[in-house]
C-alpha atoms as a PDB file:
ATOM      1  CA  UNK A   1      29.120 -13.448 -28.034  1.00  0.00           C
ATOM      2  CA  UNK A   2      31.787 -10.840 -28.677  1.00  0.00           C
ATOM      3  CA  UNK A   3      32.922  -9.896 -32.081  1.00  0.00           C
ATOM      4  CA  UNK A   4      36.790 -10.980 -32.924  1.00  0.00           C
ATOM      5  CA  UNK A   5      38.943  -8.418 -31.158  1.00  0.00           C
ATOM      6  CA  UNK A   6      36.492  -5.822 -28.699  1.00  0.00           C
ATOM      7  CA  UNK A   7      36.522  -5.807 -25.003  1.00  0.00           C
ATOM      8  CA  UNK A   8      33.963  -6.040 -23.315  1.00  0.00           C
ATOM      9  CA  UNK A   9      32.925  -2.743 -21.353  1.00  0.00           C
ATOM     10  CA  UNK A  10      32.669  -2.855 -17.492  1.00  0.00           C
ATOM     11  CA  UNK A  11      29.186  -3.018 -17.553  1.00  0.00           C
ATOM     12  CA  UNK A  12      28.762  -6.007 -18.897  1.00  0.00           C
ATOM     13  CA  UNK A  13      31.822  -7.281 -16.646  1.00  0.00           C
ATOM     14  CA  UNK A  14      29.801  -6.462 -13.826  1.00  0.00           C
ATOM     15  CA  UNK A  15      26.379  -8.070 -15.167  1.00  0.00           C
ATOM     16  CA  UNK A  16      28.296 -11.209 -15.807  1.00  0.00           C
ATOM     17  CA  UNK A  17      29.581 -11.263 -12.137  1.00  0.00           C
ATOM     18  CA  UNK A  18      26.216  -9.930 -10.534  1.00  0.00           C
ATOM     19  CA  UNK A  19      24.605 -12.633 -12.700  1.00  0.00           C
ATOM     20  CA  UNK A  20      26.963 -15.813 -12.135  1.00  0.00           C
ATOM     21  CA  UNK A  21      28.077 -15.301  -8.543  1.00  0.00           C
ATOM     22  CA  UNK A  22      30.255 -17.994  -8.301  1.00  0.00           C
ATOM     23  CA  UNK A  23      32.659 -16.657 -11.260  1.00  0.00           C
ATOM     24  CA  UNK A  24      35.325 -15.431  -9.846  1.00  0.00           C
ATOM     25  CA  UNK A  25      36.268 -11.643 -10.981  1.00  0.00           C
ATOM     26  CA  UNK A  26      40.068 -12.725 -10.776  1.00  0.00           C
ATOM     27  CA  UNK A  27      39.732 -14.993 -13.214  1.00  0.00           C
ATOM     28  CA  UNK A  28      37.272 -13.302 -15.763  1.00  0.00           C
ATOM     29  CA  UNK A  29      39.413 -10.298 -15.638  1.00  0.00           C
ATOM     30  CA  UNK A  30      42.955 -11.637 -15.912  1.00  0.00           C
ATOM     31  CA  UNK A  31      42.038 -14.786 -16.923  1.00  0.00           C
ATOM     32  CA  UNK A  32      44.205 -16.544 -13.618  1.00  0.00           C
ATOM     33  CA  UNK A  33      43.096 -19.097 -10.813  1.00  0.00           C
ATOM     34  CA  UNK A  34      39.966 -20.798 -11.019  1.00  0.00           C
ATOM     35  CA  UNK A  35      37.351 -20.158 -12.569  1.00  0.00           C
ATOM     36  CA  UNK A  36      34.525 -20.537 -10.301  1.00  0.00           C
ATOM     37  CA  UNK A  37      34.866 -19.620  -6.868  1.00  0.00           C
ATOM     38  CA  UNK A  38      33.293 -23.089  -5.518  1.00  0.00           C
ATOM     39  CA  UNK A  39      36.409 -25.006  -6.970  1.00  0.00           C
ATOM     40  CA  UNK A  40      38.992 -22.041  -5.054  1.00  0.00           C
ATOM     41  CA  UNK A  41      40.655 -24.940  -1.664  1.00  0.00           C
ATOM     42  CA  UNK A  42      40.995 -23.485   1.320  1.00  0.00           C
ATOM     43  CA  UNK A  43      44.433 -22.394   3.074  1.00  0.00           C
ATOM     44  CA  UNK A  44      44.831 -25.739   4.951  1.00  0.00           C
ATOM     45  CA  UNK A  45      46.855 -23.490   7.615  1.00  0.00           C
ATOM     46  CA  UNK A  46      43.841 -21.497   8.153  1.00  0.00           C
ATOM     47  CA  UNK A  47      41.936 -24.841  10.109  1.00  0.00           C
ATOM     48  CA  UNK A  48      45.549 -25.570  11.732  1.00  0.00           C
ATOM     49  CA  UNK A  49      45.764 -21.898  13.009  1.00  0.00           C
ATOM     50  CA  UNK A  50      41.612 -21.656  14.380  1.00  0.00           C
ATOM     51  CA  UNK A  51      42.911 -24.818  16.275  1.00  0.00           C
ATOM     52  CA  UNK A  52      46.018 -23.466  17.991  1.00  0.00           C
ATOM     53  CA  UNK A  53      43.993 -20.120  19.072  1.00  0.00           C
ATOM     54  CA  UNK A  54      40.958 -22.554  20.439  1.00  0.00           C
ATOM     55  CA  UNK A  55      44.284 -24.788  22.512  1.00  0.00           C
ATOM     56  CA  UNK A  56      45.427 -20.737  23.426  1.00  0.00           C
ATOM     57  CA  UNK A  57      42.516 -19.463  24.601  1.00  0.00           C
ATOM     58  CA  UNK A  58      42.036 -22.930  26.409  1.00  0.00           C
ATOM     59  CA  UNK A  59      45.009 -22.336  27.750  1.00  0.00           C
ATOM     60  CA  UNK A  60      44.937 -19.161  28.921  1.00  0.00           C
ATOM     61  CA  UNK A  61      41.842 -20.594  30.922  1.00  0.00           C
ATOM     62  CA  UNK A  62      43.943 -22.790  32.732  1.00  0.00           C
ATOM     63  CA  UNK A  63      46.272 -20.782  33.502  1.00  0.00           C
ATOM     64  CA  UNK A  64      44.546 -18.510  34.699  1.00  0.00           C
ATOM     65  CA  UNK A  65      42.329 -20.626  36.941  1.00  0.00           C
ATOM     66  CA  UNK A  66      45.983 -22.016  38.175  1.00  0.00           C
ATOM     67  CA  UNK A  67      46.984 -18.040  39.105  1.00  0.00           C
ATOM     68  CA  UNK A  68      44.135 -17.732  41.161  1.00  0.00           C
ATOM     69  CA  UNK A  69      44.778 -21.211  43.188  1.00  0.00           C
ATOM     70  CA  UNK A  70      48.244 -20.497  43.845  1.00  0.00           C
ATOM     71  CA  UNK A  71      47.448 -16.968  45.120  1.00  0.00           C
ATOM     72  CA  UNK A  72      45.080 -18.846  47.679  1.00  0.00           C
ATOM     73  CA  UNK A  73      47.505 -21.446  48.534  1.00  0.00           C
ATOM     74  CA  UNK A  74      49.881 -18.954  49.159  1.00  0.00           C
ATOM     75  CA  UNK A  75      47.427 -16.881  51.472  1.00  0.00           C
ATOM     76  CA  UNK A  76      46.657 -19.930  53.159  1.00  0.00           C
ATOM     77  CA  UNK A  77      50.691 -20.884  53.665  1.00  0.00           C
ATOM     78  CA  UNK A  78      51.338 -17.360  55.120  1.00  0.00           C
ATOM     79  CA  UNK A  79      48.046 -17.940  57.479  1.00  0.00           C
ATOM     80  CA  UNK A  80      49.536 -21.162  58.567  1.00  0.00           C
ATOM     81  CA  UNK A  81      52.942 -19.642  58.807  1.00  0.00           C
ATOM     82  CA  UNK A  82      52.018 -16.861  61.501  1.00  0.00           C
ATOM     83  CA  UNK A  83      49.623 -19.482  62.932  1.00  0.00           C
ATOM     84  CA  UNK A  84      52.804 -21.744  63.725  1.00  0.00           C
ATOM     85  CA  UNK A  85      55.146 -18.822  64.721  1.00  0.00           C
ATOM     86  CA  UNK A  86      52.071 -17.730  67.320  1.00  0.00           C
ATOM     87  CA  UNK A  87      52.078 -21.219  68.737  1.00  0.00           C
ATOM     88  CA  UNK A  88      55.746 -21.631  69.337  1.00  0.00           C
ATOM     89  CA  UNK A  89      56.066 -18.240  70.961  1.00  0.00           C
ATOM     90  CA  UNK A  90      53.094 -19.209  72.898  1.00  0.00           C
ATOM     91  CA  UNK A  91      55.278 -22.602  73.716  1.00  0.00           C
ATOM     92  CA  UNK A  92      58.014 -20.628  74.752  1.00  0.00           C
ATOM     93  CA  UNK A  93      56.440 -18.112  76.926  1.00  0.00           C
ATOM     94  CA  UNK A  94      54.399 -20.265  78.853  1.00  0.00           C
END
């Protein structure tokens, strides 16, 4: 295709990539990594890390839902509380 020793220009560079998506430009250029862009493996850390943020975020659900229980528990334990104290001093007034 190309005579012994010429480069080719950057327009034909860029037809071959616009033609044959799956080349990858890394490796036509510098001639490094794969060759086609189907055969590139994913980062096996990038499933690991959408996992831990779906476990964070379900997390962060719980605790939240947890916050707002013990705020009512705690309303409800100082209800109680003057509730009690009202009925003793009733107790000992009467």
């Amino acid at each position: 295709m190309f005579q012994r020793g010429t480069e080719p220009s950057a327009k034909v560079l860029t037809s071959i990539l616009l033609t044959y998506e799956d080349i990858s430009a890394e490796w036509l250029l510098r001639g490094k990594g794969q060759m086609l862009l189907s055969e590139v493996t994913p980062d096996p850390n990038i499933e690991q890390m959408k996992r831990l943020v779906d476990t964070i975020t379900t997390l962060q659900g719980i605790i939240t839902e947890q916050t707002k229980t013990n705020q009512l528990l705690t309303e409800e334990l100082k209800k109680a509380k003057g509730e009690l104290t009202m009925l003793k001093n009733e107790r000992n007034v009467g």
